[in-house]
C-alpha atoms as a PDB file:
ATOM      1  CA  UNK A   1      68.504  84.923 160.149  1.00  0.00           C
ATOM      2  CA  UNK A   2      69.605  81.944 158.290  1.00  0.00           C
ATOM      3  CA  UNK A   3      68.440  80.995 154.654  1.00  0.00           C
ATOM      4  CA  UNK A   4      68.443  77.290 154.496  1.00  0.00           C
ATOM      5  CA  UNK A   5      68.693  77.912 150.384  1.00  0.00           C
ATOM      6  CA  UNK A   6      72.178  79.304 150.623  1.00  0.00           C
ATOM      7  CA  UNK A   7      74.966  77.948 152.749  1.00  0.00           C
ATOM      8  CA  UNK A   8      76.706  81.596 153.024  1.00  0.00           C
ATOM      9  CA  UNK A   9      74.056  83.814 154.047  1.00  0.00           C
ATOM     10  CA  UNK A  10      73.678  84.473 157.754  1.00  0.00           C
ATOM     11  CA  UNK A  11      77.679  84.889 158.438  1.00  0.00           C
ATOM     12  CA  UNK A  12      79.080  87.321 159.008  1.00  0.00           C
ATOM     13  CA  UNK A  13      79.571  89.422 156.340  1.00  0.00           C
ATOM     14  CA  UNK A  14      78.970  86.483 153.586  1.00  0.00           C
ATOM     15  CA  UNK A  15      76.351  87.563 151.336  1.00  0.00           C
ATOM     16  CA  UNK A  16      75.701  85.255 148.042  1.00  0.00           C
ATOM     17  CA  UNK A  17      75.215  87.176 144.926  1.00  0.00           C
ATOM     18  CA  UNK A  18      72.566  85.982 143.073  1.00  0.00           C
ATOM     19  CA  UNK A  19      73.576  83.711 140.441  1.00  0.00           C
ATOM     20  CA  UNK A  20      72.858  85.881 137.202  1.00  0.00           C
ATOM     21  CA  UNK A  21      74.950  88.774 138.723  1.00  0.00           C
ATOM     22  CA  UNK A  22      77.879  86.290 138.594  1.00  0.00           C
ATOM     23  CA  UNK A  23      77.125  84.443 135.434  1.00  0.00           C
ATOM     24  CA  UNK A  24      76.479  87.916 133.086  1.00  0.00           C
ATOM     25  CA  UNK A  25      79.431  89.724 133.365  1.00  0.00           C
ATOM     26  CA  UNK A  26      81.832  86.443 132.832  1.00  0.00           C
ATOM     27  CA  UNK A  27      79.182  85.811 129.503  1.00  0.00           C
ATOM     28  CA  UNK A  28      79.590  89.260 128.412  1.00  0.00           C
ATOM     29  CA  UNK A  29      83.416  89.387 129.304  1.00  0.00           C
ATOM     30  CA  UNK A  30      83.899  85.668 126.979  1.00  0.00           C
ATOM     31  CA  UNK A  31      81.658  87.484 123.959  1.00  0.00           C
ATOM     32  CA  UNK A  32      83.483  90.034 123.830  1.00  0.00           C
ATOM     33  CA  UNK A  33      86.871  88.119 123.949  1.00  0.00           C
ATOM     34  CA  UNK A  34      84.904  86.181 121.098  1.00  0.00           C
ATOM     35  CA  UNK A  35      83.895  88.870 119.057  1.00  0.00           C
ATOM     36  CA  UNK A  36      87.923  90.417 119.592  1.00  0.00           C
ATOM     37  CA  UNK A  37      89.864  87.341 118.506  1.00  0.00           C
ATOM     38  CA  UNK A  38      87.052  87.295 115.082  1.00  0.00           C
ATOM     39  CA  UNK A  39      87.606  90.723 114.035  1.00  0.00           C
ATOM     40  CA  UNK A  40      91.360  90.766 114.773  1.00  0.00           C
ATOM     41  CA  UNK A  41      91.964  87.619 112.999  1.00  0.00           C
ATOM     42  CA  UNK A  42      92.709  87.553 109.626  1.00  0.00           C
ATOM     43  CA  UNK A  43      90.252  87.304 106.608  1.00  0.00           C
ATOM     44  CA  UNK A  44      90.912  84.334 105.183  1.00  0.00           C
ATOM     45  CA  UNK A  45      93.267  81.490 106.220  1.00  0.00           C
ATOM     46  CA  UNK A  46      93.265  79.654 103.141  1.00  0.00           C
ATOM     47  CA  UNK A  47      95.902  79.692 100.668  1.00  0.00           C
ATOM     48  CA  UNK A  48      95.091  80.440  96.457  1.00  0.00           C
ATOM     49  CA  UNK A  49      95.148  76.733  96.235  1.00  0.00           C
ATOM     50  CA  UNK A  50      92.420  76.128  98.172  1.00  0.00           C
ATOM     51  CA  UNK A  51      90.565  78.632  97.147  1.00  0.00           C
ATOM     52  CA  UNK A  52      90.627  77.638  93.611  1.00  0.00           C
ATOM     53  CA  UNK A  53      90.256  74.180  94.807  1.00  0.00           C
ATOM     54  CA  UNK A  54      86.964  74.818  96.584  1.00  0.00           C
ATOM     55  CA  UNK A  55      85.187  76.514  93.325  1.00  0.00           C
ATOM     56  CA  UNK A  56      84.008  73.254  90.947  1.00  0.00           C
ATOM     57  CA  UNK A  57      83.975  75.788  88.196  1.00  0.00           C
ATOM     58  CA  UNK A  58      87.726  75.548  88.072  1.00  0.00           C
ATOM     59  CA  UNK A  59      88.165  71.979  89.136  1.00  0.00           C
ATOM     60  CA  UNK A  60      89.815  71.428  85.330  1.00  0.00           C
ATOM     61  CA  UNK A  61      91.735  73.787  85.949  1.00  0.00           C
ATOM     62  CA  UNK A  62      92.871  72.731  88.956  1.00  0.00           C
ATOM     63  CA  UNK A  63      93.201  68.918  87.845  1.00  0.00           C
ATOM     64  CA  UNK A  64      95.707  70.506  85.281  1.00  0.00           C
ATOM     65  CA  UNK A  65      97.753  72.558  87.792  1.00  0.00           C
ATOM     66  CA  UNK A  66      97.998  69.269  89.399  1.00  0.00           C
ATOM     67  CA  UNK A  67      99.025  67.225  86.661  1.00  0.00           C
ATOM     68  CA  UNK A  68     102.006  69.846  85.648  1.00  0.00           C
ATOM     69  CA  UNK A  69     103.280  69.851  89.237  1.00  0.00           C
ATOM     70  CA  UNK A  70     102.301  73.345  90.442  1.00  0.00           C
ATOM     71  CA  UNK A  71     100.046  72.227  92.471  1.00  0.00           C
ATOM     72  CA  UNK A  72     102.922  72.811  95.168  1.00  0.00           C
ATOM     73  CA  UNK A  73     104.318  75.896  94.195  1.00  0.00           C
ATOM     74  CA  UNK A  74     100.537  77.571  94.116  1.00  0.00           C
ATOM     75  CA  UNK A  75     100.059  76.551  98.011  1.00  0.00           C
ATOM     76  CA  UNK A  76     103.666  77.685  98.754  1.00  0.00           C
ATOM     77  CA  UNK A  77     104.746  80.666  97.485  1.00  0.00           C
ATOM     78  CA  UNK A  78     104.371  83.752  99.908  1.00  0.00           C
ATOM     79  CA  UNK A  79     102.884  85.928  96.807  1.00  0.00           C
ATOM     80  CA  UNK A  80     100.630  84.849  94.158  1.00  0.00           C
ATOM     81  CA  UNK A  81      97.923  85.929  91.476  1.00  0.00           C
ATOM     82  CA  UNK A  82      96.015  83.386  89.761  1.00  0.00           C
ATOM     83  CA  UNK A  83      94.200  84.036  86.979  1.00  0.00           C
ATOM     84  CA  UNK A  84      92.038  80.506  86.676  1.00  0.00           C
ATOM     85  CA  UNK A  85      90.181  79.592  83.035  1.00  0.00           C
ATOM     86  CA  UNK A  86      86.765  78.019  83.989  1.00  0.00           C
ATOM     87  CA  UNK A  87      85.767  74.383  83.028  1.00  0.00           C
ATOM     88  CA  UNK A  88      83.657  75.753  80.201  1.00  0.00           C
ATOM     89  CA  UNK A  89      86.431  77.300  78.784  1.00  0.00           C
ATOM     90  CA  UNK A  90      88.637  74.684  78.745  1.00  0.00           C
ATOM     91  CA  UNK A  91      86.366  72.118  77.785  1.00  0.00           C
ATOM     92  CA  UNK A  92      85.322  74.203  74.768  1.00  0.00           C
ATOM     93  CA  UNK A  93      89.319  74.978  73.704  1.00  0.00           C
ATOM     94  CA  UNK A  94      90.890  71.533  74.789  1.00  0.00           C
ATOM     95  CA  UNK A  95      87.813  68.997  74.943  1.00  0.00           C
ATOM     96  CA  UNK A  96      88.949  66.255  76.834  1.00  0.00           C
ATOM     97  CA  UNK A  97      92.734  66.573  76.290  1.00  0.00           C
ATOM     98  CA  UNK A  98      93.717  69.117  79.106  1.00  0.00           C
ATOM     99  CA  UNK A  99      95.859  66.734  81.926  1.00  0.00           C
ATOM    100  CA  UNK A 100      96.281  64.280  79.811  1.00  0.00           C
ATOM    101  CA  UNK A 101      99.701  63.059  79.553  1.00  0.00           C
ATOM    102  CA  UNK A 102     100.628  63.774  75.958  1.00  0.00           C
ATOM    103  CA  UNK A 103     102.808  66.802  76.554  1.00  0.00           C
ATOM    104  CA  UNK A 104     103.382  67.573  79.536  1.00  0.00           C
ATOM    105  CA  UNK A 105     105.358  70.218  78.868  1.00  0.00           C
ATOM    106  CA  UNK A 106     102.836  72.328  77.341  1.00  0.00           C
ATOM    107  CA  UNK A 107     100.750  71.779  79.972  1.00  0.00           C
ATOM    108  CA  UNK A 108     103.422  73.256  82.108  1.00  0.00           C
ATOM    109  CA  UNK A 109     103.597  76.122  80.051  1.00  0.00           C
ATOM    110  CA  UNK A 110      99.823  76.496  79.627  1.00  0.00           C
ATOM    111  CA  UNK A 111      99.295  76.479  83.449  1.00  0.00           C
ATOM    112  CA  UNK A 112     102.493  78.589  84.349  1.00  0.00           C
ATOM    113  CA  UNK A 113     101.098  81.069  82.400  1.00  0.00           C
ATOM    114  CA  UNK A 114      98.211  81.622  84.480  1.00  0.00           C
ATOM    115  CA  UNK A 115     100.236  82.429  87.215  1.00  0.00           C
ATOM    116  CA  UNK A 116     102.472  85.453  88.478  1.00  0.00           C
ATOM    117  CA  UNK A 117     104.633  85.435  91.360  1.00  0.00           C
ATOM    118  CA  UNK A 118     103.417  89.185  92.673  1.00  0.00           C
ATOM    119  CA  UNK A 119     100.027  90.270  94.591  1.00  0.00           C
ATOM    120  CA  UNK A 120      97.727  91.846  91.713  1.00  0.00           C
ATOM    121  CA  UNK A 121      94.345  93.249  92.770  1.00  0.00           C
ATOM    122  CA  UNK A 122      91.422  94.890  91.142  1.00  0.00           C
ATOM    123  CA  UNK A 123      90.996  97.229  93.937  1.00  0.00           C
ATOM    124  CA  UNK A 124      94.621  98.345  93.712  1.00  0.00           C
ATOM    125  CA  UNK A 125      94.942  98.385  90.475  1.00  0.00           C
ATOM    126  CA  UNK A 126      92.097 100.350  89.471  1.00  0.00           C
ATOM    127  CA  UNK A 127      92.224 102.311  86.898  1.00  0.00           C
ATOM    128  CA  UNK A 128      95.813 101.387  85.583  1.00  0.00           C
ATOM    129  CA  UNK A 129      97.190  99.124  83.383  1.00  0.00           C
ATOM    130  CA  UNK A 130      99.742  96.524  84.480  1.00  0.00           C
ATOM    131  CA  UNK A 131     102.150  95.031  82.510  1.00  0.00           C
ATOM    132  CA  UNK A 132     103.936  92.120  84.199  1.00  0.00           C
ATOM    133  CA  UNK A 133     105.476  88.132  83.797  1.00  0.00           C
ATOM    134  CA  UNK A 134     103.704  85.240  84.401  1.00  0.00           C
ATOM    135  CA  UNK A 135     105.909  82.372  85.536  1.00  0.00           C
ATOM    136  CA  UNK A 136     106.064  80.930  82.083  1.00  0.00           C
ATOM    137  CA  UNK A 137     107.804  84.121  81.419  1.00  0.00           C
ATOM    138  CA  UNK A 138     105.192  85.524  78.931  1.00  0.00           C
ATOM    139  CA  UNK A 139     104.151  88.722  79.637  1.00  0.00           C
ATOM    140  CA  UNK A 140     100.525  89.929  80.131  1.00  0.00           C
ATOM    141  CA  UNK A 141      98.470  93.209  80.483  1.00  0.00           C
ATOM    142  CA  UNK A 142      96.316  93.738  83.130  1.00  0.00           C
ATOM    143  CA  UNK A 143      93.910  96.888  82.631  1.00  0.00           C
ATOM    144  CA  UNK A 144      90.851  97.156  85.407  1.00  0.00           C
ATOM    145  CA  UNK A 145      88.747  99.645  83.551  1.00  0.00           C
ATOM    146  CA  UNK A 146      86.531 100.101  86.809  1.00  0.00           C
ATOM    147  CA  UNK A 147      82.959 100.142  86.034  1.00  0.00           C
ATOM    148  CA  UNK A 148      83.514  98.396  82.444  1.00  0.00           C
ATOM    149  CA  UNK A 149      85.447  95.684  84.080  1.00  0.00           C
ATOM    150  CA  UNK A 150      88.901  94.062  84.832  1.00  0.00           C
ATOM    151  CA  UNK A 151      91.269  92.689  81.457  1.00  0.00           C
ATOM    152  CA  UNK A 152      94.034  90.382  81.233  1.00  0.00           C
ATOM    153  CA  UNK A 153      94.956  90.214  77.364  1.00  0.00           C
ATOM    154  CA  UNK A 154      91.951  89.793  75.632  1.00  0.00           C
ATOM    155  CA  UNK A 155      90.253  88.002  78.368  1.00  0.00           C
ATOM    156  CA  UNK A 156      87.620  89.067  80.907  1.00  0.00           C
ATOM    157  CA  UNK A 157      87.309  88.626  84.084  1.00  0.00           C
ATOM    158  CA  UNK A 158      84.531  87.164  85.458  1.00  0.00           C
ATOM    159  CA  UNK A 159      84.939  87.340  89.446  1.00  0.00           C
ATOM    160  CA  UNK A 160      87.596  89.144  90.768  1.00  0.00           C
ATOM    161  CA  UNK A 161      89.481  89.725  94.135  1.00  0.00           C
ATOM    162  CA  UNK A 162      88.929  86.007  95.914  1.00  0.00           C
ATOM    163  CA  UNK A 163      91.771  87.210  98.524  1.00  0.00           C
ATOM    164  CA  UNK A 164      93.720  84.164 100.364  1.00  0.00           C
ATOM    165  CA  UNK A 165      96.409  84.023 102.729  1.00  0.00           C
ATOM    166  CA  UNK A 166      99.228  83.791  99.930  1.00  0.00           C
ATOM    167  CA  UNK A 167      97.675  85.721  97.463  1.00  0.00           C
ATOM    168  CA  UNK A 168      94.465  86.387  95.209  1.00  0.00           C
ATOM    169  CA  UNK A 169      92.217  84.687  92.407  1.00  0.00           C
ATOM    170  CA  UNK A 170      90.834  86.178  89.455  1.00  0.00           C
ATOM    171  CA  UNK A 171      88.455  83.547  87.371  1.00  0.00           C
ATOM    172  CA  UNK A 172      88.423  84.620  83.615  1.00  0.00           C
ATOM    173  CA  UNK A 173      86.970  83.669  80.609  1.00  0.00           C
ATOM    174  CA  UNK A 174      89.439  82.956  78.675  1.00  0.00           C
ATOM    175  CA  UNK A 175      93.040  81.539  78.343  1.00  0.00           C
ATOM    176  CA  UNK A 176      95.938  83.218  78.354  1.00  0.00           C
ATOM    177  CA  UNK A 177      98.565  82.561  75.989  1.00  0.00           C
ATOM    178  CA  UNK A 178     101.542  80.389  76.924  1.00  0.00           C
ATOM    179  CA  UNK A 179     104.097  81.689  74.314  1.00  0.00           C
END
């Protein structure tokens, strides 16, 4: 007997499968493919840079790195911590005279020292103190006290662990000292 509503049937041998018998397992076999490539991909793609770049809390900050020239050297370099001032705090220590070009040294040195050429994360280093160089060359102190919180100097942290391709970003509320 031949169905007029599908060409195959009625040969020999040719059955049609219904269409949803076809179309599921290719839908299921190209979610799960999906769903693979997401959770063996990595985290995050985006470099330190552009994670401090996408948080207007440190867009100062930022500004500044960008004035000193280390903007570049941020989005490069294969391992770095930054530990990023927020706007208020700048604006309260520096008013309007952060990235300005009156010294631009010191604001090389002031920015540098926010910055250490090593991974350094809360997770990993809780519980310990680290002692380590900035790429000013001043040394800091790093103590995550676990439950009381995460230190560098005399500063706090306020979020911690923003992980990115190259690295990880710690805001704090503070700045670090440059000498």
């Amino acid at each position: 007997m031949h169905d007029s509503r599908n060409p195959r049937a009625g040969r020999t041998g040719a059955r049609a499968a219904p269409a949803s018998r076809i179309s599921l397992p290719v839908a299921a076999t190209g979610m799960l493919l999906f769903l693979l490539a997401i959770w063996v991909s990595p985290a995050r793609a985006d470099t330190v840079w552009h994670a401090a770049e996408s948080r207007s809390e440190l867009s100062i900050f930022v500004s500044a790195l960008r004035a000193a020239g280390l903007d570049g050297l941020v989005q490069e370099a294969d391992e770095i911590t930054m530990f990023a001032p927020t706007n208020d705090v700048l604006e309260r220590m520096f008013g309007d005279q952060i990235g300005g070009p009156a010294d631009h040294n010191a604001l090389v040195k002031l920015t540098a020292g926010h910055l250490v050429l090593e991974l350094i994360s809360g997770r990993e280093a809780e519980g310990q103190f680290l002692d380590t160089l900035t790429v000013s060359g001043t040394r800091i102190g790093i103590l995550n006290a676990g439950s009381m919180g995460m230190f560098v100097g005399t500063t706090v942290v306020l979020l911690r662990d923003v992980e990115a391709s190259n690295g990880v970003l710690h805001v704090i509320n503070g700045v670090l000292p440059s000498e």
